[in-house]
N, C-alpha and C. Protein backbone atom coordinates (compact mmCIF):
# COMPACT_ATOMS: atom_id res chain seq x y z
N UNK A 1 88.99 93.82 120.12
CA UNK A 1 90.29 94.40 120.26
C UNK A 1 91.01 93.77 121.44
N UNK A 2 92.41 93.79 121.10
CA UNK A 2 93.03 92.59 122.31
C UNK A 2 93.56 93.77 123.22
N UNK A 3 93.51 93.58 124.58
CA UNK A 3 94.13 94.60 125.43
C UNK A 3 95.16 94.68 125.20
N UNK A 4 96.26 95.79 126.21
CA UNK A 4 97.77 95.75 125.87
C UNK A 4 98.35 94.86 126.72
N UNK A 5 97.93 94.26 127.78
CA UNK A 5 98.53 92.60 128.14
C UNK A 5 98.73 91.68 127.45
N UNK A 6 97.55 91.74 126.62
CA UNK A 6 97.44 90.77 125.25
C UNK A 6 98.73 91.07 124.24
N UNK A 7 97.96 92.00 123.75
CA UNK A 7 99.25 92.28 122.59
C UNK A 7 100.42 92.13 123.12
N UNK A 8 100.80 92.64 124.26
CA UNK A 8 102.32 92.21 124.97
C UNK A 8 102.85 91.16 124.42
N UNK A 9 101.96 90.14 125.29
CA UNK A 9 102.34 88.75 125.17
C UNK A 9 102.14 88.52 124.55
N UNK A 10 101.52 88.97 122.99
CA UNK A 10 101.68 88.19 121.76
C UNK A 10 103.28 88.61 121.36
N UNK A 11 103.06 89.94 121.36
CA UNK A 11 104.76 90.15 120.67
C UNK A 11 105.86 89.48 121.21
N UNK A 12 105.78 89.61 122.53
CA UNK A 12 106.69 88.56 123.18
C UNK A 12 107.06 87.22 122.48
N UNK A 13 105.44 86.17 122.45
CA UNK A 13 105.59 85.15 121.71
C UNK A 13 106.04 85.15 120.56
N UNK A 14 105.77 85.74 119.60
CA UNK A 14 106.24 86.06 117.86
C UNK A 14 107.81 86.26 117.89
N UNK A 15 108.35 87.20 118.52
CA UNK A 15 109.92 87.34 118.84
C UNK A 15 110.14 86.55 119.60
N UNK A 16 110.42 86.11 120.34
CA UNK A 16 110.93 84.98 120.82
C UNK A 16 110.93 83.63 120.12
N UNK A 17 109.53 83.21 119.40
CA UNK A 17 109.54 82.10 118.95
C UNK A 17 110.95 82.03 117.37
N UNK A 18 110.73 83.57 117.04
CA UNK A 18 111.47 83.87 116.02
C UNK A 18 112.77 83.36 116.40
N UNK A 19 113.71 84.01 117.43
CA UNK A 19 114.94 83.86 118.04
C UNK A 19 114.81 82.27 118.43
N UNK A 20 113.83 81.70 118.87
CA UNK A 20 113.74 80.12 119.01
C UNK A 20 114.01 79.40 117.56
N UNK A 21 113.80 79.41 116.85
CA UNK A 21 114.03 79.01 115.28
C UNK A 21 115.30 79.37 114.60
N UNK A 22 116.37 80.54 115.08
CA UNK A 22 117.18 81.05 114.43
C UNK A 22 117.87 79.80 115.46
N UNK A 23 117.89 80.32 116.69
CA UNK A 23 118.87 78.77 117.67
C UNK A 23 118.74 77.25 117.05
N UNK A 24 117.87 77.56 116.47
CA UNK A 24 117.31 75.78 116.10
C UNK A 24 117.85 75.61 114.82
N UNK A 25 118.27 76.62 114.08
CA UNK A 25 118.68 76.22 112.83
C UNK A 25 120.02 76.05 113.08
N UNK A 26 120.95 77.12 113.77
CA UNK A 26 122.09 77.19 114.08
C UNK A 26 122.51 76.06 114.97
N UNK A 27 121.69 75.07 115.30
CA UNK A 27 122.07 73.56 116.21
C UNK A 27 122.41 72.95 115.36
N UNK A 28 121.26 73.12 114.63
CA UNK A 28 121.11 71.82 113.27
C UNK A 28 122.17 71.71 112.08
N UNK A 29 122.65 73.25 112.02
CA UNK A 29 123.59 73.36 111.17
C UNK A 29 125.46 74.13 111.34
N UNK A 30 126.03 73.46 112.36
CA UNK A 30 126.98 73.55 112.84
C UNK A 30 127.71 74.33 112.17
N UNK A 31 128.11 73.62 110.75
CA UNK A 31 129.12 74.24 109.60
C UNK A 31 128.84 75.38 109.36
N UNK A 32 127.31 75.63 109.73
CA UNK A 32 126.83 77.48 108.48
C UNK A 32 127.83 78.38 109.09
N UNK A 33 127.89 79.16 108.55
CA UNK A 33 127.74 80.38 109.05
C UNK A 33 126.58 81.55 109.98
N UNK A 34 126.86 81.74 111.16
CA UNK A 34 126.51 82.01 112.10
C UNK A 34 126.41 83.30 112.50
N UNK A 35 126.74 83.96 111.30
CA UNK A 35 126.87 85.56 111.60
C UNK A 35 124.93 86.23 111.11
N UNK A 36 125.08 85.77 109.78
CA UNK A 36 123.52 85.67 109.43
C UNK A 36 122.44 85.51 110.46
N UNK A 37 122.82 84.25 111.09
CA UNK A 37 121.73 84.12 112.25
C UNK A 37 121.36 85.00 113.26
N UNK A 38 122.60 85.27 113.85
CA UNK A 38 122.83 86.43 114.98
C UNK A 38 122.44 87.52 114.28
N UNK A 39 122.51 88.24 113.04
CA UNK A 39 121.92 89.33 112.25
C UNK A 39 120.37 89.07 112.49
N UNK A 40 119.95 88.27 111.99
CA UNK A 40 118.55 88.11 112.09
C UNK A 40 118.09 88.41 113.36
N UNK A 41 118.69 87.56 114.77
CA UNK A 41 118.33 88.00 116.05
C UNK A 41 118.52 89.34 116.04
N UNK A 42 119.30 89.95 116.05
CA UNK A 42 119.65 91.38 116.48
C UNK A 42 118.52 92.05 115.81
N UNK A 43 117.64 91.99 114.35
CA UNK A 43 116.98 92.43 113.93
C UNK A 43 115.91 92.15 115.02
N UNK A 44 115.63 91.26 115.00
CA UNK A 44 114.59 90.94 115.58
C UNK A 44 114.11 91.52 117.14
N UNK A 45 115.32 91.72 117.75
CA UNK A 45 115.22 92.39 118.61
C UNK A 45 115.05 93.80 119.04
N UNK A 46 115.88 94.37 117.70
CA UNK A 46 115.03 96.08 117.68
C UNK A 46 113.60 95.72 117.15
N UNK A 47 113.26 95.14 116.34
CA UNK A 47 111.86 95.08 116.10
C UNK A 47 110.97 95.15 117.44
N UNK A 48 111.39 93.85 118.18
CA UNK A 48 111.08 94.28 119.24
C UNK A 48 110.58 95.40 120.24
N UNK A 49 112.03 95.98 120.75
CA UNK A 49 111.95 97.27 121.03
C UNK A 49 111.48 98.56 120.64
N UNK A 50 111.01 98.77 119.25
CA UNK A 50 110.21 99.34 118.63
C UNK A 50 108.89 99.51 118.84
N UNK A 51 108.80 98.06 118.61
CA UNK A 51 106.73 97.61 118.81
C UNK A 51 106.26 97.73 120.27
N UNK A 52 107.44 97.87 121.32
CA UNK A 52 107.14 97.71 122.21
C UNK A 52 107.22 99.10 122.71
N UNK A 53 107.48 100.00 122.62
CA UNK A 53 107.62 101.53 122.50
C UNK A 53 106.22 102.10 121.79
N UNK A 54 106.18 101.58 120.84
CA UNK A 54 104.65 101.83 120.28
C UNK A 54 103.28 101.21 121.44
N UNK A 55 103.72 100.30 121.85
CA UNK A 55 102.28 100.14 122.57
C UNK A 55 102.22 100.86 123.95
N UNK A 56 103.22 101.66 124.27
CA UNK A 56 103.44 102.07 125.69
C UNK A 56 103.09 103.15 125.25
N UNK A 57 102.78 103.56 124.11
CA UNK A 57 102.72 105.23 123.97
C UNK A 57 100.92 105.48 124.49
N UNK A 58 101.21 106.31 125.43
CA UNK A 58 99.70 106.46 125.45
C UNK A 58 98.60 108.16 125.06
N UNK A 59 99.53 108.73 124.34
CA UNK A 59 98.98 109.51 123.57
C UNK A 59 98.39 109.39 122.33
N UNK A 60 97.65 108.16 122.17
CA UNK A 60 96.91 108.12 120.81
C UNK A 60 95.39 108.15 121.53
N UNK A 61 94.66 109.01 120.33
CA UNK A 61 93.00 109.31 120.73
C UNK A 61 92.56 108.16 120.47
N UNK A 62 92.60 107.05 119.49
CA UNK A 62 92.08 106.20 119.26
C UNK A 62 92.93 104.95 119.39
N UNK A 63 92.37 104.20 120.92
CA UNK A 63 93.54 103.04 120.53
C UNK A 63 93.28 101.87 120.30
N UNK A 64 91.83 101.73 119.38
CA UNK A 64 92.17 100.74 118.96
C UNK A 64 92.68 100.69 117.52
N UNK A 65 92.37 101.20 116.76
CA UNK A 65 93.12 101.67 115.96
C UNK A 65 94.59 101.38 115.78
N UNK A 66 94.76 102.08 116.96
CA UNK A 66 96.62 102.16 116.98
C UNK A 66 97.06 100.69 117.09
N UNK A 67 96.64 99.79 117.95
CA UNK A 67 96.45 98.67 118.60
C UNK A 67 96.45 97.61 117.55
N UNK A 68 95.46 97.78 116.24
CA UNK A 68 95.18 97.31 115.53
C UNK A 68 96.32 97.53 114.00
N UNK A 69 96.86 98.88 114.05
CA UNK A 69 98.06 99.11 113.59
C UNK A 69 99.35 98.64 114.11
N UNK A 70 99.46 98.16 115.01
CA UNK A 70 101.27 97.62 116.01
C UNK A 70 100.86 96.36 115.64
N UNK A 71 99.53 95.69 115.63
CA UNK A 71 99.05 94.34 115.09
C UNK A 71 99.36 93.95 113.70
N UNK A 72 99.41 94.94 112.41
CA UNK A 72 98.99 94.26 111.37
C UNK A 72 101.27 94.75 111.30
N UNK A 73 101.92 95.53 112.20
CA UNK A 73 103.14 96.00 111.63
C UNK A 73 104.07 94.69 112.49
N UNK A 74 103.47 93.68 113.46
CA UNK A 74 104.22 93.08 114.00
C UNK A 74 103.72 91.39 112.80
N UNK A 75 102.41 91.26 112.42
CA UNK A 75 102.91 90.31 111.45
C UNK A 75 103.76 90.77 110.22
N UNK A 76 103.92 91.44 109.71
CA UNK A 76 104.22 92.22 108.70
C UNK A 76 106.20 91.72 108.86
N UNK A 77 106.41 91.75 110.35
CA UNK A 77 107.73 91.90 110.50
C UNK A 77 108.41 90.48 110.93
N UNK A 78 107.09 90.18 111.36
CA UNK A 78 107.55 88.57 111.82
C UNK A 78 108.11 87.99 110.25
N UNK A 79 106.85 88.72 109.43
CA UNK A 79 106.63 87.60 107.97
C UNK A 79 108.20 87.90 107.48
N UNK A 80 108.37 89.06 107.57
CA UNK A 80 110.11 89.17 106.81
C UNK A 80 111.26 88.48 107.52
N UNK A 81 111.43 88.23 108.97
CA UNK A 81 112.39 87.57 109.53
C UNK A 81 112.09 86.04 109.31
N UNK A 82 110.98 85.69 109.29
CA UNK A 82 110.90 84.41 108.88
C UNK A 82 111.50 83.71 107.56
N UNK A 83 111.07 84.91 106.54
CA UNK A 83 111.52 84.76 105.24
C UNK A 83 112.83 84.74 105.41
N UNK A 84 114.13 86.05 106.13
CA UNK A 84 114.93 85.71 106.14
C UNK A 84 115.73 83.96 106.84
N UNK A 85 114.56 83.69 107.73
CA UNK A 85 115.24 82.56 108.51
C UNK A 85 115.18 81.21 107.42
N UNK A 86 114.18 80.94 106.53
CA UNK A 86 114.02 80.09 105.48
C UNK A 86 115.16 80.69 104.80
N UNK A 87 116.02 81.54 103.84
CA UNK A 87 116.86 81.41 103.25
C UNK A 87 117.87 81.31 103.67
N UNK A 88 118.25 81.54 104.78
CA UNK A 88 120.04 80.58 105.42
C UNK A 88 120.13 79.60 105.08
């Protein structure tokens, strides 16, 4: 089980790298439309704030469990913003 330093800094990395890819498309593609992108960030960022509310909670009896649940709901969420970032 990964501590909550760990998991931190994974979520950190996963969102961020996310918002790193939405900038990178929006370089690459001047003409798009740019509202989409910024949608995606903004998603991405309550996601964020969410997962990160969940791991601060420290009223769960079992945490790894819980730990192991904010784990399988932060790939889960990465996998959909990604998906959205492939169809722009």
């Amino acid at each position: 089980m990964a501590n909550k330093r760990n998991l931190k800094k994974d979520i950190n990395y996963v969102y961020g790298s996310i918002i790193e890819m939405v900038y990178a498309w929006e370089a690459n593609n001047p003409g798009k439309n740019t509202e989409a992108g910024e949608a995606i960030i903004d998603e991405a960022i309550a996601s964020f704030d969410a997962i990160i509310v969940r791991v601060n909670d420290r009223n769960q009896e079992n945490v790894a469990a819980h730990f192991k649940a904010i784990n399988k709901d932060l790939e889960a969420s990465a996998a959909a913003l990604i998906e959205k970032i492939n169809a722009l």
